[in-house]
C-alpha atoms as a PDB file:
ATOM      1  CA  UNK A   1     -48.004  61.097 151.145  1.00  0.00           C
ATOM      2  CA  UNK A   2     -44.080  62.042 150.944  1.00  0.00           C
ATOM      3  CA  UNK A   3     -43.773  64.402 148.519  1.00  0.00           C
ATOM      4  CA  UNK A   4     -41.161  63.251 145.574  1.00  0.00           C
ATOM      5  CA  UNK A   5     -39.445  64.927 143.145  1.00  0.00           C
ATOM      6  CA  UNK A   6     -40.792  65.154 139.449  1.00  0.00           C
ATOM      7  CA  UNK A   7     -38.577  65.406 136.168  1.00  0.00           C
ATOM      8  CA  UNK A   8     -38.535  68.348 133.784  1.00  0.00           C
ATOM      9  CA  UNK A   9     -41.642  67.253 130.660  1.00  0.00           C
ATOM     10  CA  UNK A  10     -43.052  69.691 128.236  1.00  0.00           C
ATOM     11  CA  UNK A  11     -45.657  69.292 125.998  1.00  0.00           C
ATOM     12  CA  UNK A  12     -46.862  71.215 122.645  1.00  0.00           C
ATOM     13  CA  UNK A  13     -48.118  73.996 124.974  1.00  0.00           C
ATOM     14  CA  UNK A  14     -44.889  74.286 126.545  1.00  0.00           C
ATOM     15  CA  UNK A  15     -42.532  73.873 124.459  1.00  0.00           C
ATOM     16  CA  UNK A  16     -44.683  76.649 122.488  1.00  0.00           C
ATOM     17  CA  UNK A  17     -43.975  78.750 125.321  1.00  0.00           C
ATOM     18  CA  UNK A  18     -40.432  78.599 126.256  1.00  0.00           C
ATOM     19  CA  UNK A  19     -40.361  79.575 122.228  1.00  0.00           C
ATOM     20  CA  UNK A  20     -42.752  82.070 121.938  1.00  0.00           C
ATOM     21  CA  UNK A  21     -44.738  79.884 119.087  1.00  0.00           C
ATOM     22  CA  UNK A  22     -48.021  78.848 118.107  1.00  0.00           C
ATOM     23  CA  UNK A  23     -48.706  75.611 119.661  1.00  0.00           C
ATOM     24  CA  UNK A  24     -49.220  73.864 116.137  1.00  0.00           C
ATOM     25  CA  UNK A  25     -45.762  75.316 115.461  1.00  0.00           C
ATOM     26  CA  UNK A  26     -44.470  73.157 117.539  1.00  0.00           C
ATOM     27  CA  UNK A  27     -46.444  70.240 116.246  1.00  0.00           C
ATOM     28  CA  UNK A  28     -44.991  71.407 112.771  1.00  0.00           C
ATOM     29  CA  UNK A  29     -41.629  71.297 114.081  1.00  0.00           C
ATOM     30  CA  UNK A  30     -42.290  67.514 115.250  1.00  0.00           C
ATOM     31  CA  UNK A  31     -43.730  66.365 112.009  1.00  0.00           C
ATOM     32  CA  UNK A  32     -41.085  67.973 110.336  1.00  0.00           C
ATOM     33  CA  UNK A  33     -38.248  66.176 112.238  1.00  0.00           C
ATOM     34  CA  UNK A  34     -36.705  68.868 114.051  1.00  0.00           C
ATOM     35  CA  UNK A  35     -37.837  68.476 116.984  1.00  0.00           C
ATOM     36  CA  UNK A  36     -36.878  64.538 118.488  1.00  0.00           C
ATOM     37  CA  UNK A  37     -39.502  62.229 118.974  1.00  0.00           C
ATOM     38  CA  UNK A  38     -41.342  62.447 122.203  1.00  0.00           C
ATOM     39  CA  UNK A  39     -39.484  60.814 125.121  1.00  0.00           C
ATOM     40  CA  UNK A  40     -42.646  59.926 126.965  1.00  0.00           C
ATOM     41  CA  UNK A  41     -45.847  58.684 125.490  1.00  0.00           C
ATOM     42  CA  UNK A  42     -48.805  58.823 127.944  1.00  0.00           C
ATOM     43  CA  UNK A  43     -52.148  58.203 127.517  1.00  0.00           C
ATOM     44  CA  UNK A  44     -51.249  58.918 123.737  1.00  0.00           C
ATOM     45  CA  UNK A  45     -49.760  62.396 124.537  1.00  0.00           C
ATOM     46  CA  UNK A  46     -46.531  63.347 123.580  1.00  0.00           C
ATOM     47  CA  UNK A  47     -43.740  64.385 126.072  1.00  0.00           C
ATOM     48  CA  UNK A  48     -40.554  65.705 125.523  1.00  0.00           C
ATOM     49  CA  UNK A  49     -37.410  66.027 128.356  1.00  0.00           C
ATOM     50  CA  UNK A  50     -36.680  69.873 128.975  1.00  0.00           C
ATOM     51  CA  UNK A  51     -33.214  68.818 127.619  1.00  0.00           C
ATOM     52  CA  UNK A  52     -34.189  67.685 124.856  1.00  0.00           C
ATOM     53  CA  UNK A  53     -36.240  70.409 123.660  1.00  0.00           C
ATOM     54  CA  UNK A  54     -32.982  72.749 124.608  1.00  0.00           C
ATOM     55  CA  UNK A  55     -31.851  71.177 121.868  1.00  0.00           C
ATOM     56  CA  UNK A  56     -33.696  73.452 119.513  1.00  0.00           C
ATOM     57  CA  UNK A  57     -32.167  76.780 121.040  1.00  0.00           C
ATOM     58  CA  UNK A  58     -30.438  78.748 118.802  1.00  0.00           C
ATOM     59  CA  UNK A  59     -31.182  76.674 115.677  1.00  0.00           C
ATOM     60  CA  UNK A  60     -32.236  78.708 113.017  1.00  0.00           C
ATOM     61  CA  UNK A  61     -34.662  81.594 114.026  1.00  0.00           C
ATOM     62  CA  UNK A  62     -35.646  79.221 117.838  1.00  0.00           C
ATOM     63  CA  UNK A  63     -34.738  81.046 120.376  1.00  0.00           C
ATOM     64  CA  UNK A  64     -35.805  80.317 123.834  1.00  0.00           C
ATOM     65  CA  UNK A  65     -37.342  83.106 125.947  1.00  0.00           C
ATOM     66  CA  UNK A  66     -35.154  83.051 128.997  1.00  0.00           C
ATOM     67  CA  UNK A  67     -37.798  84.540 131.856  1.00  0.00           C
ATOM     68  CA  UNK A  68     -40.401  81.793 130.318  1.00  0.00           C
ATOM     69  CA  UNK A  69     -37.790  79.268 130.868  1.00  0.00           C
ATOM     70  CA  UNK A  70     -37.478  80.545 134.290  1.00  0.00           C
ATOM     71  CA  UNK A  71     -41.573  80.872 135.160  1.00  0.00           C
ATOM     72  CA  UNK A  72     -41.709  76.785 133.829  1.00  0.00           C
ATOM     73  CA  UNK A  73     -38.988  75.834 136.221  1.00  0.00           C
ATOM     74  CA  UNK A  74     -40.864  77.300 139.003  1.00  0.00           C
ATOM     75  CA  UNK A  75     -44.488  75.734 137.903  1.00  0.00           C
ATOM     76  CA  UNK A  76     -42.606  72.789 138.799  1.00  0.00           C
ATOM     77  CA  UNK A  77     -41.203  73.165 142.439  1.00  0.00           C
ATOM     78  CA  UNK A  78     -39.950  69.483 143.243  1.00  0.00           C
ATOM     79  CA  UNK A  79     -38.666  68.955 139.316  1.00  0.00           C
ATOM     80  CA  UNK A  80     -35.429  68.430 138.654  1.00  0.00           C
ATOM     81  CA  UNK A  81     -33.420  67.781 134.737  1.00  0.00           C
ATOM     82  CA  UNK A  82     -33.177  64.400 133.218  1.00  0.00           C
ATOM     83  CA  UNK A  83     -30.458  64.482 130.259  1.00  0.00           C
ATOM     84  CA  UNK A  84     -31.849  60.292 129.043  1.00  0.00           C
ATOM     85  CA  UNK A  85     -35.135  58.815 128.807  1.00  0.00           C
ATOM     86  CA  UNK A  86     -34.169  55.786 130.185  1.00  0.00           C
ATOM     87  CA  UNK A  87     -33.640  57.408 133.429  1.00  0.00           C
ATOM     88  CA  UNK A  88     -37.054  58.496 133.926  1.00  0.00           C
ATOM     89  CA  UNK A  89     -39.388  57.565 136.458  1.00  0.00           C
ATOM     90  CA  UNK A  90     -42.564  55.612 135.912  1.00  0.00           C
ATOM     91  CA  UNK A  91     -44.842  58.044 134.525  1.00  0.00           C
ATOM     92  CA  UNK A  92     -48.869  57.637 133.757  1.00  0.00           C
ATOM     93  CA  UNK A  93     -52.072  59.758 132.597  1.00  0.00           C
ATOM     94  CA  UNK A  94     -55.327  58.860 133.004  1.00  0.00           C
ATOM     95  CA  UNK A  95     -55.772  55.974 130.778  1.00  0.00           C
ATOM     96  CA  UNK A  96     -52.319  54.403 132.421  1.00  0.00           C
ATOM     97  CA  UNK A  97     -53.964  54.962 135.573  1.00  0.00           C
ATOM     98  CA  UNK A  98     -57.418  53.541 134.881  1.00  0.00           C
ATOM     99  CA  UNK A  99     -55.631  49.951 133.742  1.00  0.00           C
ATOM    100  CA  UNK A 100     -53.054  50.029 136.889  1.00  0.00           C
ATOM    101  CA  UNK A 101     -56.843  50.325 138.955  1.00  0.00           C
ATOM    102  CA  UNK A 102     -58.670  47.959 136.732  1.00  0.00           C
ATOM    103  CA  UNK A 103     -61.188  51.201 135.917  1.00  0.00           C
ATOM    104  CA  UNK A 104     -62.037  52.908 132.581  1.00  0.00           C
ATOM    105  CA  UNK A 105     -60.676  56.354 131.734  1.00  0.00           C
ATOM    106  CA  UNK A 106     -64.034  57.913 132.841  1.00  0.00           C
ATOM    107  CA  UNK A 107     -63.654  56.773 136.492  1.00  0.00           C
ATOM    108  CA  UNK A 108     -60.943  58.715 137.002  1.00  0.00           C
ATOM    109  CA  UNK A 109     -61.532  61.711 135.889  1.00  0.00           C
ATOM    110  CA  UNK A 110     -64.559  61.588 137.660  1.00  0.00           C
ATOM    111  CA  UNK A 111     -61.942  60.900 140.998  1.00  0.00           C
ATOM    112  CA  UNK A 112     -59.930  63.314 140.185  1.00  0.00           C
ATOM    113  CA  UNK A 113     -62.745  65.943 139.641  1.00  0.00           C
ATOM    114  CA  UNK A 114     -63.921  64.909 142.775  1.00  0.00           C
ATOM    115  CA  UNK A 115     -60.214  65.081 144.464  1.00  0.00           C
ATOM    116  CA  UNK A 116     -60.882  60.973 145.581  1.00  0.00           C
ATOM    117  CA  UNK A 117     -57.780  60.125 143.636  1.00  0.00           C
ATOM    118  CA  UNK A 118     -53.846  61.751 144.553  1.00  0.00           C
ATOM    119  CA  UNK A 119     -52.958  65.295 142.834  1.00  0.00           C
ATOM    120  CA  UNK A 120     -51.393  65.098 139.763  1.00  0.00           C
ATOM    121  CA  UNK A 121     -47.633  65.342 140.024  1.00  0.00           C
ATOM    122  CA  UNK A 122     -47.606  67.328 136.221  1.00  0.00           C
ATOM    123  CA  UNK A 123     -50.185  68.987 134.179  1.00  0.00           C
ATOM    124  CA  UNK A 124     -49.133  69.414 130.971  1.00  0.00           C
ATOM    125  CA  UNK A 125     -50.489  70.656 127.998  1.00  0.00           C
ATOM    126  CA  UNK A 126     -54.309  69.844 129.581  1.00  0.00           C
ATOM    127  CA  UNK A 127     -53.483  66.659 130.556  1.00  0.00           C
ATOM    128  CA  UNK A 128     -52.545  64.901 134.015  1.00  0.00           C
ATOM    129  CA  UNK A 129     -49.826  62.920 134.935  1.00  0.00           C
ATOM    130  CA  UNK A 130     -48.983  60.957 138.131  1.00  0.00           C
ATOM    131  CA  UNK A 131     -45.926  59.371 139.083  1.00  0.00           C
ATOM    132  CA  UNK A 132     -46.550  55.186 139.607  1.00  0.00           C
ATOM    133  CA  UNK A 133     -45.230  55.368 143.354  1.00  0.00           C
ATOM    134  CA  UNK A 134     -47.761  57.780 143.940  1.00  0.00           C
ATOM    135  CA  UNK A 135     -50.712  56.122 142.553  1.00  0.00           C
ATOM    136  CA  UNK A 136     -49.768  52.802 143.844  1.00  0.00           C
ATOM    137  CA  UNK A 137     -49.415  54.777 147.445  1.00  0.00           C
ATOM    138  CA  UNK A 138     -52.960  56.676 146.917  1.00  0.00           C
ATOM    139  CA  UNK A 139     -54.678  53.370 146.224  1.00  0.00           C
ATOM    140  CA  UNK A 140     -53.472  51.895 149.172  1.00  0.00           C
ATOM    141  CA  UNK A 141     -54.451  54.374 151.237  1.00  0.00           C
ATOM    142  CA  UNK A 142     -57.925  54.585 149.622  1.00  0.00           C
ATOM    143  CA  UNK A 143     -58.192  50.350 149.692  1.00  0.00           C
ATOM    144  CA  UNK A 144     -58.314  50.324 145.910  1.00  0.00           C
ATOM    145  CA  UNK A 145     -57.800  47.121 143.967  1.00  0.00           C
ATOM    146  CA  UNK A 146     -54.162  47.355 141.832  1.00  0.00           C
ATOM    147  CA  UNK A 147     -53.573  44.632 138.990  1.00  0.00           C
ATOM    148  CA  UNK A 148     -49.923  44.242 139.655  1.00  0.00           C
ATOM    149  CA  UNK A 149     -49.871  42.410 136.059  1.00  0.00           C
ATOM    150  CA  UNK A 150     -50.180  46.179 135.148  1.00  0.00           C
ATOM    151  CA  UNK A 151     -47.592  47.535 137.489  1.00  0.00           C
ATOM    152  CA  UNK A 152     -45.165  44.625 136.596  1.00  0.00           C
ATOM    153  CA  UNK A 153     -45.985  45.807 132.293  1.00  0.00           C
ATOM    154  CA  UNK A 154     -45.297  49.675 133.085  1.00  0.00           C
ATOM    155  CA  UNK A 155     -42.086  49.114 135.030  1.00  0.00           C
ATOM    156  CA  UNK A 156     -40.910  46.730 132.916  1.00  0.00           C
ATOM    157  CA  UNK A 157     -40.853  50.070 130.020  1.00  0.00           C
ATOM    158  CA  UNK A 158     -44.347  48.252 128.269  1.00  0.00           C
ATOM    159  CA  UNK A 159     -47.510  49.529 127.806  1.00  0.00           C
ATOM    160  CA  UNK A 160     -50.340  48.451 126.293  1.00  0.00           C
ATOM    161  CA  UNK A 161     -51.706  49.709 122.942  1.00  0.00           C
ATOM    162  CA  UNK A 162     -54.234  52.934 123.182  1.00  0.00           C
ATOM    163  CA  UNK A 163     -56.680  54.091 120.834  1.00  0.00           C
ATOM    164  CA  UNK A 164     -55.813  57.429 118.923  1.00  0.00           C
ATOM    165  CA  UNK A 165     -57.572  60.527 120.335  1.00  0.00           C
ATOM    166  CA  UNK A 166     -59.892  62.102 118.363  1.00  0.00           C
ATOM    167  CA  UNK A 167     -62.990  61.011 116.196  1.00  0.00           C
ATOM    168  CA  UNK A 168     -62.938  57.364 114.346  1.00  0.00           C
ATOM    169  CA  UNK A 169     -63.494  57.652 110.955  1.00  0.00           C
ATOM    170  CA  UNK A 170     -66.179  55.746 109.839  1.00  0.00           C
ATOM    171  CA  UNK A 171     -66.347  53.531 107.201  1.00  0.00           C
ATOM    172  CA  UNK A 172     -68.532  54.162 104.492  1.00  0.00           C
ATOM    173  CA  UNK A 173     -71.831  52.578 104.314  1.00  0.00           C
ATOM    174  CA  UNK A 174     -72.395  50.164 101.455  1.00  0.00           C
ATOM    175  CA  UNK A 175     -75.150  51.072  98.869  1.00  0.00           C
ATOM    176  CA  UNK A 176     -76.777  48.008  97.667  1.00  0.00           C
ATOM    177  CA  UNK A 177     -76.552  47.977  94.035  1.00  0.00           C
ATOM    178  CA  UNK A 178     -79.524  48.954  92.401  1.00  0.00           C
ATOM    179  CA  UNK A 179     -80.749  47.012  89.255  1.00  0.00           C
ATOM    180  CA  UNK A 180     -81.837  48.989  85.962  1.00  0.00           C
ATOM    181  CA  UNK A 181     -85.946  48.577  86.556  1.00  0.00           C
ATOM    182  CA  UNK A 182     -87.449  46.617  83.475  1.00  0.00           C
ATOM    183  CA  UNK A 183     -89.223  49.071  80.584  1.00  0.00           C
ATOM    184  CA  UNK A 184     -93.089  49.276  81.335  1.00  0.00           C
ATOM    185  CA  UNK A 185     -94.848  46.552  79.865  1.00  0.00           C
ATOM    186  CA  UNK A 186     -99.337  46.322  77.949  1.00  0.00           C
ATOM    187  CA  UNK A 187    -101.066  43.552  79.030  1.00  0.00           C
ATOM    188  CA  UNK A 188    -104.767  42.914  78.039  1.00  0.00           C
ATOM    189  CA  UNK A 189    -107.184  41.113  79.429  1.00  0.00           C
ATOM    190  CA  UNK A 190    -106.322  37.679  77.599  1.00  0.00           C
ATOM    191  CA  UNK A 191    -102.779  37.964  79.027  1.00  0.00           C
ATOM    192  CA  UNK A 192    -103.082  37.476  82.852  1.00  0.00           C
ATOM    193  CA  UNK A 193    -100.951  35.355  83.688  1.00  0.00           C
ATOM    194  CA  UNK A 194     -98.188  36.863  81.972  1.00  0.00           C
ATOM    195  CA  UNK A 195     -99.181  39.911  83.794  1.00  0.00           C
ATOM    196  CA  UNK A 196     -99.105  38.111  86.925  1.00  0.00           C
ATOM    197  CA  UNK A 197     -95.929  36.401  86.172  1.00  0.00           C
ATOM    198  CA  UNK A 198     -94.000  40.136  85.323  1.00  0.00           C
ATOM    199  CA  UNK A 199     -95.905  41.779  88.451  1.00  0.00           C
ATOM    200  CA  UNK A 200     -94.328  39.110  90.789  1.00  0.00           C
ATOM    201  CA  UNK A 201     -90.968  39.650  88.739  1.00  0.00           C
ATOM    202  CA  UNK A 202     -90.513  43.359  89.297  1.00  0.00           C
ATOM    203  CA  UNK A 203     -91.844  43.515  93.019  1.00  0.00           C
ATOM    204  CA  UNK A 204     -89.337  40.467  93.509  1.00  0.00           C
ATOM    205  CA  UNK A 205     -86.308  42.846  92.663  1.00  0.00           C
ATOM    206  CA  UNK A 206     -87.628  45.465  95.195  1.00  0.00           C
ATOM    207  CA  UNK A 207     -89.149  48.096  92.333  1.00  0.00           C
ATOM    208  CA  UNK A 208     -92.840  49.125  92.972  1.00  0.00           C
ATOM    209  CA  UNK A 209     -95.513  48.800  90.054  1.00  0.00           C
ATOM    210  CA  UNK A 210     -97.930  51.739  88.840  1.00  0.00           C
ATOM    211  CA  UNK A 211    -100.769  50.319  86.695  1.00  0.00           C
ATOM    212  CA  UNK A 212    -102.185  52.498  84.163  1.00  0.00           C
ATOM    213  CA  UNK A 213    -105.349  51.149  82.909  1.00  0.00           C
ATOM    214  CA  UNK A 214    -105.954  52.235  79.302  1.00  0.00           C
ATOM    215  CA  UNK A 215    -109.688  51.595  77.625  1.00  0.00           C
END
């Protein structure tokens, strides 16, 4: 497979490196607005052109630490700068990948574990990313089926709704209501019926009955 170039993307761990930051500072600096929104959704990450995140040099106390700059640039030996978003190449993680091969998310990480699926052009922040070209190439190569609805959707700039990462929260469970149970009741001998009547009653509303026999 030719090899291709790859644009400049950082993630939270990156971009928390080229500043010299906690990762969830940079996560603080997204939710507070300084930092752009992501240019690149994938798989529900968040991705951010290197340009973009240049952006933040020298305002306020960011600073970006030249020689990490440099040791990112080199991570990425075919990369090259994008300055717009809308020049970007076709770009997918895993769950992009299992829809473009009609395959659940588990399937390929269980390919690419087993290296049955191409390299991944970027790893960032964790997570893998392929370019389309090269997925669409390895799949060929490998006879995989390809749902060109799919390919037609992500070239087109549209992709499909994901779930949010992370655990569902769970609705809570209803409590049935639960009814006052009626005040205990003396029944003789002579009143049996009504004593039958009340037992069926109370057992009806889900309560259980203790009989005390008295002399």
């Amino acid at each position: 497979m030719a090899q291709v170039r790859v644009p400049f993307l950082l993630g939270h761990a990156e971009i928390a490196s080229l500043y010299r930051v906690e990762r969830q500072t940079s996560q603080k600096w997204r939710t507070e607005g300084a930092l752009a929104a992501p240019d690149l959704v994938a798989s529900g990450n968040p991705y951010w052109l290197l340009a973009t995140v240049m952006r933040l040099d020298g305002v306020g106390d960011r600073h970006v630490a030249q020689d990490r700059l440099t040791a990112y640039k080199t991570s990425v030996p075919r990369g090259y700068e994008v300055q717009d978003k809308r020049d970007l190449p076709v770009i997918l993680g895993i769950q992009e990948v299992a829809r473009v091969l009609a395959r659940d998310a588990q399937a390929i990480s269980r390919w690419r574990n087993r290296r049955q699926i191409a390299e991944a052009d970027l790893t960032l922040s964790g997570s893998p990313l392929w370019l389309l070209e090269n997925i669409l190439d390895d799949a060929q190569q490998r006879q995989r089926n390809i749902l060109p609805s799919e390919v037609e959707l992500l070239r087109t700039g549209h992709r499909a709704p994901q779930k949010p990462r992370g655990r569902r929260q769970r609705a809570p469970l209803s409590q049935p209501s639960r009814k006052v149970p009626p005040a205990a009741r003396i029944f003789t001998g002579a009143d049996q019926a009504a004593a039958a009547e009340f037992l069926a009653a109370v057992m009806a509303e889900g309560h259980s009955v203790v009989i005390e026999p008295r002399p």
